[in-house]
N, C-alpha and C. Protein backbone atom coordinates (compact mmCIF):
# COMPACT_ATOMS: atom_id res chain seq x y z
N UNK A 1 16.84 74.83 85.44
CA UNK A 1 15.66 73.99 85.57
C UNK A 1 14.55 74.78 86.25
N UNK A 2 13.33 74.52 85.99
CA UNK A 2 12.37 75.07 86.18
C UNK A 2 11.85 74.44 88.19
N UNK A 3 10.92 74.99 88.85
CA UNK A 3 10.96 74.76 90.51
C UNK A 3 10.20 73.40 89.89
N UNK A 4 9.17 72.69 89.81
CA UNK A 4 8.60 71.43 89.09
C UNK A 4 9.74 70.36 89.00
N UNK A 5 10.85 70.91 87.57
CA UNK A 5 11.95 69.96 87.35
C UNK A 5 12.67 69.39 88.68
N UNK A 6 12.83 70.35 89.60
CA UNK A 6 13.83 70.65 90.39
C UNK A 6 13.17 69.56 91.89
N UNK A 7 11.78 69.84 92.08
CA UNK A 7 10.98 69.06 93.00
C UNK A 7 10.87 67.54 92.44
N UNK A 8 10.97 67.33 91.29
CA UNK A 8 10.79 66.03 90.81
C UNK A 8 12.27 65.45 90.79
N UNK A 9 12.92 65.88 90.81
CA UNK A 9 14.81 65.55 91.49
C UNK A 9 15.21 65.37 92.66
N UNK A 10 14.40 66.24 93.26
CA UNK A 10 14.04 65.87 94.76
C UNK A 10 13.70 64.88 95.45
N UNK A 11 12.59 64.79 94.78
CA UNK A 11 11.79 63.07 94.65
C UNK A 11 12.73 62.09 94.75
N UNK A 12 13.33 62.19 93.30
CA UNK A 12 13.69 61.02 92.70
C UNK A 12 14.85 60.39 93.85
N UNK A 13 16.02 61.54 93.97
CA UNK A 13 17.03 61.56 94.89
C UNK A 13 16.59 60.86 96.22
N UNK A 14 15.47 61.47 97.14
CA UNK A 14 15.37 61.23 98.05
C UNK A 14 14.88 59.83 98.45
N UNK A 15 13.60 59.41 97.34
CA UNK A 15 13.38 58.13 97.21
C UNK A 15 14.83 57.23 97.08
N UNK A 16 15.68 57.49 96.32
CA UNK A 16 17.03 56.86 95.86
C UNK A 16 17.34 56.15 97.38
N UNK A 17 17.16 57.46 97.96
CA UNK A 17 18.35 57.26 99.70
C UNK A 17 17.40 55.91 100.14
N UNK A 18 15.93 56.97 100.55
CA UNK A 18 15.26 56.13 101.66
C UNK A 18 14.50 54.89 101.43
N UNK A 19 14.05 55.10 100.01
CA UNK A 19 13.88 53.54 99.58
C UNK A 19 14.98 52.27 98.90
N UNK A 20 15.37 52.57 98.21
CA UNK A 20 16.33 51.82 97.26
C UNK A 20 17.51 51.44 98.56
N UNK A 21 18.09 52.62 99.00
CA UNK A 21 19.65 51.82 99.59
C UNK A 21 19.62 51.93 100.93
N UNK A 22 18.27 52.53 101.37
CA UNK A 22 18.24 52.08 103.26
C UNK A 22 17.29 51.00 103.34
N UNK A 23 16.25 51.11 102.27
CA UNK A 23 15.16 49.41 102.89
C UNK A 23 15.37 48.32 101.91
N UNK A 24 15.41 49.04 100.75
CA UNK A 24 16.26 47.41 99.89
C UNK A 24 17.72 46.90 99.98
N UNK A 25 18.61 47.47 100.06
CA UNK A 25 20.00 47.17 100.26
C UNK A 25 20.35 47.04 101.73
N UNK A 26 20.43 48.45 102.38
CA UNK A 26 20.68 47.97 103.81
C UNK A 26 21.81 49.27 103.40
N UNK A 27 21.94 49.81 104.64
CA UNK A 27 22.91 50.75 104.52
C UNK A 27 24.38 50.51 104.94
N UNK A 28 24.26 49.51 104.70
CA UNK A 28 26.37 49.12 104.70
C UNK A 28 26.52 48.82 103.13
N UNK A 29 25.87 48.35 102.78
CA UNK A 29 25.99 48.69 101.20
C UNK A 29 25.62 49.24 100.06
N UNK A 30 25.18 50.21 100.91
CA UNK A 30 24.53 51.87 99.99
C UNK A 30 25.63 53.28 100.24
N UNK A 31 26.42 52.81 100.56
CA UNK A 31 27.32 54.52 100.54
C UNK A 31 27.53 54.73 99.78
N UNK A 32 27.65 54.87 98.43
CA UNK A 32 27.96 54.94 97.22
C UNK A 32 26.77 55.74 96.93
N UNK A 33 25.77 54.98 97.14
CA UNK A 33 24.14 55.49 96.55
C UNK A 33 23.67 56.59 97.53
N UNK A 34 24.14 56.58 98.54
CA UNK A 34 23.75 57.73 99.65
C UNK A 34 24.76 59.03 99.52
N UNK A 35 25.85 58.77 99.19
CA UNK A 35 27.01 59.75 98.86
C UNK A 35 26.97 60.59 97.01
N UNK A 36 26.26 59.65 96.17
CA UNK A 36 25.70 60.29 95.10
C UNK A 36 24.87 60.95 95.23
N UNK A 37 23.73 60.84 95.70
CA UNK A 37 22.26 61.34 95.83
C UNK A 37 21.59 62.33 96.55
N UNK A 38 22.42 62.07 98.42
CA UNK A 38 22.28 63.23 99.34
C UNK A 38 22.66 64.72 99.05
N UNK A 39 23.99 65.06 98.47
CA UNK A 39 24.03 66.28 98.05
C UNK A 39 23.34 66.67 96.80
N UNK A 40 23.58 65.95 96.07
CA UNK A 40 21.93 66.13 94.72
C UNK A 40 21.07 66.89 95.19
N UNK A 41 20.44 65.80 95.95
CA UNK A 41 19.22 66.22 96.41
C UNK A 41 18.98 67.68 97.25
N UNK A 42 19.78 67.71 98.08
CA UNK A 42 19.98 68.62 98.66
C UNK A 42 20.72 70.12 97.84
N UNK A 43 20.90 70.10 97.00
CA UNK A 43 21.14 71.36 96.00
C UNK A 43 19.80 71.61 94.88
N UNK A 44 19.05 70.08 95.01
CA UNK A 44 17.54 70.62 94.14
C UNK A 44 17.12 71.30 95.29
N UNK A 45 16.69 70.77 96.54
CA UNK A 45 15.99 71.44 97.25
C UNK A 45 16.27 72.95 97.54
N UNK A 46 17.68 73.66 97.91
CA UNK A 46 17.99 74.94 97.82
C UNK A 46 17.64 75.72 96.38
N UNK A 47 17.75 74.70 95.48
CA UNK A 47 17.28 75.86 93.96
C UNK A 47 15.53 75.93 93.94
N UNK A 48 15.15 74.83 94.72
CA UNK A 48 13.56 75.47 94.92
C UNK A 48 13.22 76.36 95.29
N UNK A 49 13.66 76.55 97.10
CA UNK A 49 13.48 77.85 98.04
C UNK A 49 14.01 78.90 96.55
N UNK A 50 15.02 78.98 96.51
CA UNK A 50 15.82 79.98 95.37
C UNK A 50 14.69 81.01 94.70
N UNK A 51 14.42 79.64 93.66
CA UNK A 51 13.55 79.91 93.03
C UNK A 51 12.26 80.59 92.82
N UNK A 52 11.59 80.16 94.27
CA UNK A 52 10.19 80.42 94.86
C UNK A 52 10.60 82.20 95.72
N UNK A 53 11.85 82.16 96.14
CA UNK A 53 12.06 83.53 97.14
C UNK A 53 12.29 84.33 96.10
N UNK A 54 12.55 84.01 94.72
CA UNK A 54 13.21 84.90 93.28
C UNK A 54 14.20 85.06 93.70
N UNK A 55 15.24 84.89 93.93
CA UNK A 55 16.68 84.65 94.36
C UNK A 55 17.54 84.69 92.97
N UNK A 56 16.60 83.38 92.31
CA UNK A 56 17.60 83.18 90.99
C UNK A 56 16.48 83.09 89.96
N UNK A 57 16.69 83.07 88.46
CA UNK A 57 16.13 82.53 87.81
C UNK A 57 16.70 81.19 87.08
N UNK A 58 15.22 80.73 86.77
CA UNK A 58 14.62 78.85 85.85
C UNK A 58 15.69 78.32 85.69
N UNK A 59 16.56 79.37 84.48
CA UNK A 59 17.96 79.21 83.99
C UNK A 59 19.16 78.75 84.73
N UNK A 60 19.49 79.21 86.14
CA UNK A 60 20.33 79.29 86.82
C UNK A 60 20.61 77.95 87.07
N UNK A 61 22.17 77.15 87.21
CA UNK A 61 22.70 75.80 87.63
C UNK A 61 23.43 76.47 88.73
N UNK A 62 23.22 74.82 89.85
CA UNK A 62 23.66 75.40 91.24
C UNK A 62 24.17 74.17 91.22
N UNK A 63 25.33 74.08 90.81
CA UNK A 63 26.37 72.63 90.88
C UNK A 63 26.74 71.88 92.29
N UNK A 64 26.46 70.83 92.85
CA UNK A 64 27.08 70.46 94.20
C UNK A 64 28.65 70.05 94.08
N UNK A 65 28.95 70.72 93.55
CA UNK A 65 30.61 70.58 93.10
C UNK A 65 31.12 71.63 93.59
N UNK A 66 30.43 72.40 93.53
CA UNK A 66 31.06 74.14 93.92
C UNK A 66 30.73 74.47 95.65
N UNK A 67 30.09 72.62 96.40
CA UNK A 67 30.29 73.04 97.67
C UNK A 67 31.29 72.16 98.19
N UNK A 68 32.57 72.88 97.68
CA UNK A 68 33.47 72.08 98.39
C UNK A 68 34.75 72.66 99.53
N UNK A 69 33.74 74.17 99.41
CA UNK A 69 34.81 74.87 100.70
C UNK A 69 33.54 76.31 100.26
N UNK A 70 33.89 76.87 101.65
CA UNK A 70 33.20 77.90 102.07
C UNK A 70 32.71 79.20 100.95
N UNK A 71 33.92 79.26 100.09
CA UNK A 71 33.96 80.16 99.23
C UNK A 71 33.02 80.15 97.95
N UNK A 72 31.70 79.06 98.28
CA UNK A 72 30.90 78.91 97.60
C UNK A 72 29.62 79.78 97.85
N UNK A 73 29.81 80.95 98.87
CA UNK A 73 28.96 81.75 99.29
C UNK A 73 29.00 83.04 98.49
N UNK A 74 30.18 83.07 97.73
CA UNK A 74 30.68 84.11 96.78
C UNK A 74 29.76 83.86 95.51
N UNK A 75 29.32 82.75 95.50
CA UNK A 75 28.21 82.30 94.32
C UNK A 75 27.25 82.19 93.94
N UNK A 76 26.67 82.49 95.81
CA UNK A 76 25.02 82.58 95.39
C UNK A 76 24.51 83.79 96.06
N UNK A 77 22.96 83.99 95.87
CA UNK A 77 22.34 85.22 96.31
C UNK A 77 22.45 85.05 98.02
N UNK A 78 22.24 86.44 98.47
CA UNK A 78 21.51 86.30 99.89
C UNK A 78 20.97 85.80 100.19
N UNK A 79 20.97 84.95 101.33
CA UNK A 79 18.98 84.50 101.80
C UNK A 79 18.96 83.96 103.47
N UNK A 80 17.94 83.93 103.41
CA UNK A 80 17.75 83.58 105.06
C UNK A 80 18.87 82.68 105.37
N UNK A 81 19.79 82.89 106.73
CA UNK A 81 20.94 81.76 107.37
C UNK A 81 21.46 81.04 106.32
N UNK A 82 22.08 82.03 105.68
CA UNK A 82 23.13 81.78 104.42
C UNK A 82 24.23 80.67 104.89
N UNK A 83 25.01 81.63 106.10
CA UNK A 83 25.76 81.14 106.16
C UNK A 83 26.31 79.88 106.94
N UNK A 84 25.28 79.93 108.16
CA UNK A 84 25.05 78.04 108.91
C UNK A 84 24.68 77.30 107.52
N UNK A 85 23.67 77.49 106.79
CA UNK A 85 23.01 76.63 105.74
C UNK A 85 24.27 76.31 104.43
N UNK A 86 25.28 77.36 104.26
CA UNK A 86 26.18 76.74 103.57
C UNK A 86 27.47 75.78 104.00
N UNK A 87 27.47 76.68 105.29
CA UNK A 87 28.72 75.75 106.24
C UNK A 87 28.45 74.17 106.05
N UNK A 88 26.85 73.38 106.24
CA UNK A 88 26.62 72.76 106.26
C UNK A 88 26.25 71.51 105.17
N UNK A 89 26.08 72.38 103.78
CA UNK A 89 26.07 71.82 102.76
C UNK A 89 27.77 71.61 102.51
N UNK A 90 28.77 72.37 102.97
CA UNK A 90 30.04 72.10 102.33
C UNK A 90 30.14 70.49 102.91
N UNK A 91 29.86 70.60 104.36
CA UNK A 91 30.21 69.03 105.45
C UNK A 91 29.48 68.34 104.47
N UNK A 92 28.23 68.51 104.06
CA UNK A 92 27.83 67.14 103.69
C UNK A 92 28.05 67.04 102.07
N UNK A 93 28.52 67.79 101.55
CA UNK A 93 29.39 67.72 100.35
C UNK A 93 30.94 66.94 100.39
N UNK A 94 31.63 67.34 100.94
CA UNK A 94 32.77 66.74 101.48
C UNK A 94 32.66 65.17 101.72
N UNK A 95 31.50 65.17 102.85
CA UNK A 95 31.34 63.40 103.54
C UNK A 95 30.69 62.72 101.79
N UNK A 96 30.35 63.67 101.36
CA UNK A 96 29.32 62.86 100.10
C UNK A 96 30.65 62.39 99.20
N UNK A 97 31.50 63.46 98.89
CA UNK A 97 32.30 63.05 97.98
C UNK A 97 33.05 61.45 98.66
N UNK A 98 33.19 61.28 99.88
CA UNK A 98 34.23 60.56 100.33
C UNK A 98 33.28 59.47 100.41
N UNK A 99 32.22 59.36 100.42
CA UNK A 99 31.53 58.31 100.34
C UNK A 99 31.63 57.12 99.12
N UNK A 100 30.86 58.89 97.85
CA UNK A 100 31.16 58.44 96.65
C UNK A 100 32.22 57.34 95.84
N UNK A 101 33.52 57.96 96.41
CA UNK A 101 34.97 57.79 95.83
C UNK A 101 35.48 57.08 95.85
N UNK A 102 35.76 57.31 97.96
CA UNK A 102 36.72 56.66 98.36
C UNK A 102 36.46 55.17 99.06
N UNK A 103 37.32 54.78 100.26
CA UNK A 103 37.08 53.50 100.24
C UNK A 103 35.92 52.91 101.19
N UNK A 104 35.75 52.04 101.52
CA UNK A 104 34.76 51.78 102.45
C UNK A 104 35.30 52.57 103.35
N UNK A 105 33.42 53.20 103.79
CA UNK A 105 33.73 53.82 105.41
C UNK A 105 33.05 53.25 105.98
N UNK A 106 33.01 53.97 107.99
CA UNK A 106 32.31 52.76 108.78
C UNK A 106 30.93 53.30 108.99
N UNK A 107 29.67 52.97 108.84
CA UNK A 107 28.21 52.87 108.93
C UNK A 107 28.25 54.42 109.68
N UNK A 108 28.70 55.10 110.64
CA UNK A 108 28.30 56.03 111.18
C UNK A 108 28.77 57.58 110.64
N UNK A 109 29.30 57.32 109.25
CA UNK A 109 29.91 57.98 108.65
C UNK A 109 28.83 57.97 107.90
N UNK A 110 28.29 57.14 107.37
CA UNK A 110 27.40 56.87 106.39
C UNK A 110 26.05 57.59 107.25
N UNK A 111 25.74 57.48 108.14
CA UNK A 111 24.38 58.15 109.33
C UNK A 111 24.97 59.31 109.34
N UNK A 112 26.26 60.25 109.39
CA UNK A 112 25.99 61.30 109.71
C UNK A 112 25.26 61.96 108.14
N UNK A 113 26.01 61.89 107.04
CA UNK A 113 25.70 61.87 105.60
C UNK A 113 24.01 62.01 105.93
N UNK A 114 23.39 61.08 106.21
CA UNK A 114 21.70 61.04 106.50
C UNK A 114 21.40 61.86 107.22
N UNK A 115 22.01 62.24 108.67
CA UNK A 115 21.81 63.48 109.69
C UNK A 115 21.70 64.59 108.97
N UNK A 116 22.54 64.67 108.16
CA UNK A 116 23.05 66.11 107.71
C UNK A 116 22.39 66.17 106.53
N UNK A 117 21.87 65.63 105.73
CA UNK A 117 20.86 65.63 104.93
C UNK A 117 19.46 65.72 104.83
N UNK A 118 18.56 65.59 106.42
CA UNK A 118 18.04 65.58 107.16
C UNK A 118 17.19 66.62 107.87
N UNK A 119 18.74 67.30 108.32
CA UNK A 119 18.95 68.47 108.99
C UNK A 119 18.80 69.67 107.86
N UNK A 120 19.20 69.60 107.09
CA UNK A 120 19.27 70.28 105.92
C UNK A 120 18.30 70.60 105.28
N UNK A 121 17.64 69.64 104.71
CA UNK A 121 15.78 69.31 103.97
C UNK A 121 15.04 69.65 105.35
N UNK A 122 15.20 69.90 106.88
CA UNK A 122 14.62 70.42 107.68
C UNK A 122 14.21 72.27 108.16
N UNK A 123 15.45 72.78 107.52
CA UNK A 123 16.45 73.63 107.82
C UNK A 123 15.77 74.70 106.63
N UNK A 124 15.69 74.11 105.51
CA UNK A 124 15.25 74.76 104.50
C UNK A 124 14.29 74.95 104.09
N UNK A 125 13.16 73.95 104.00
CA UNK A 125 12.28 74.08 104.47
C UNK A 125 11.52 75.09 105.41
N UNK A 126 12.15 74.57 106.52
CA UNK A 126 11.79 76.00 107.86
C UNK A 126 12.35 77.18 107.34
N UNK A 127 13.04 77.44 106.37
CA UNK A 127 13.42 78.85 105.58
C UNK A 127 12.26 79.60 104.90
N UNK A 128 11.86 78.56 104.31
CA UNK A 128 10.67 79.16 103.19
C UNK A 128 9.43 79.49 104.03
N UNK A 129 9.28 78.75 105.03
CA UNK A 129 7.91 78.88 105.67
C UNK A 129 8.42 80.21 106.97
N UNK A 130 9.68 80.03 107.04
CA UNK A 130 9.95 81.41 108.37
C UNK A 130 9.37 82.81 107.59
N UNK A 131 9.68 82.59 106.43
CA UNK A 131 10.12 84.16 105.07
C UNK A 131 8.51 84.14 104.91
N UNK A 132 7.34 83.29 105.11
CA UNK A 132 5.72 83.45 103.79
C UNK A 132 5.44 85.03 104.92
């Protein structure tokens, strides 16, 4: 996907979280929608930086499937705090899947998922602007 495609996924995702299932639903009955969407989102946003640092090219898919243990660092390019920034996508890959899946969890499980999603779209961000 092209950096455009990839920002407009961004969008879409992030709106998903903060409008749809934290102010219309209520977040005891959005983990599902917060556990789909947060790592989404958060793997468009890394193929932006990507993209914009030339890291990768248009072409390139960066699956949030493939953060499901550390050894997903074997997969992508170098780049600024690789490796805090992946440690951290695996956690909130992991909490995402269990959100997704499994059975009800309790609300603060569901807030860290948001912390760490948060932290992340903070994190990366401050990547691109540390590197201009």
């Amino acid at each position: 996907m092209k950096e455009e495609e990839h920002k407009e996924s961004f969008e879409e995702h992030r709106e998903t979280i903060f409008r749809w299932a934290l102010e219309v639903k209520g977040i005891e009955k959005s983990q599902r929608i917060i556990g789909l969407h947060a790592s989404r989102a958060i793997i468009d946003l890394l193929s932006i930086y990507l993209l914009k640092k030339g890291k990768i090219s248009a072409g390139k898919q960066i699956n949030h499937r493939w953060f499901k243990s550390k050894s997903v660092s074997g997969k992508l390019p170098d780049f600024l705090n690789k490796d805090a920034v992946v440690e951290r996508l695996v956690e909130l890959e992991l909490l995402c899947e269990k959100l997704t899946y499994g059975s009800e969890r309790p609300v603060p499980e569901i807030k860290k998922a948001l912390e760490l999603f948060k932290e992340l779209e903070a994190e990366i961000e401050g990547m691109e602007n540390e590197e201009k």
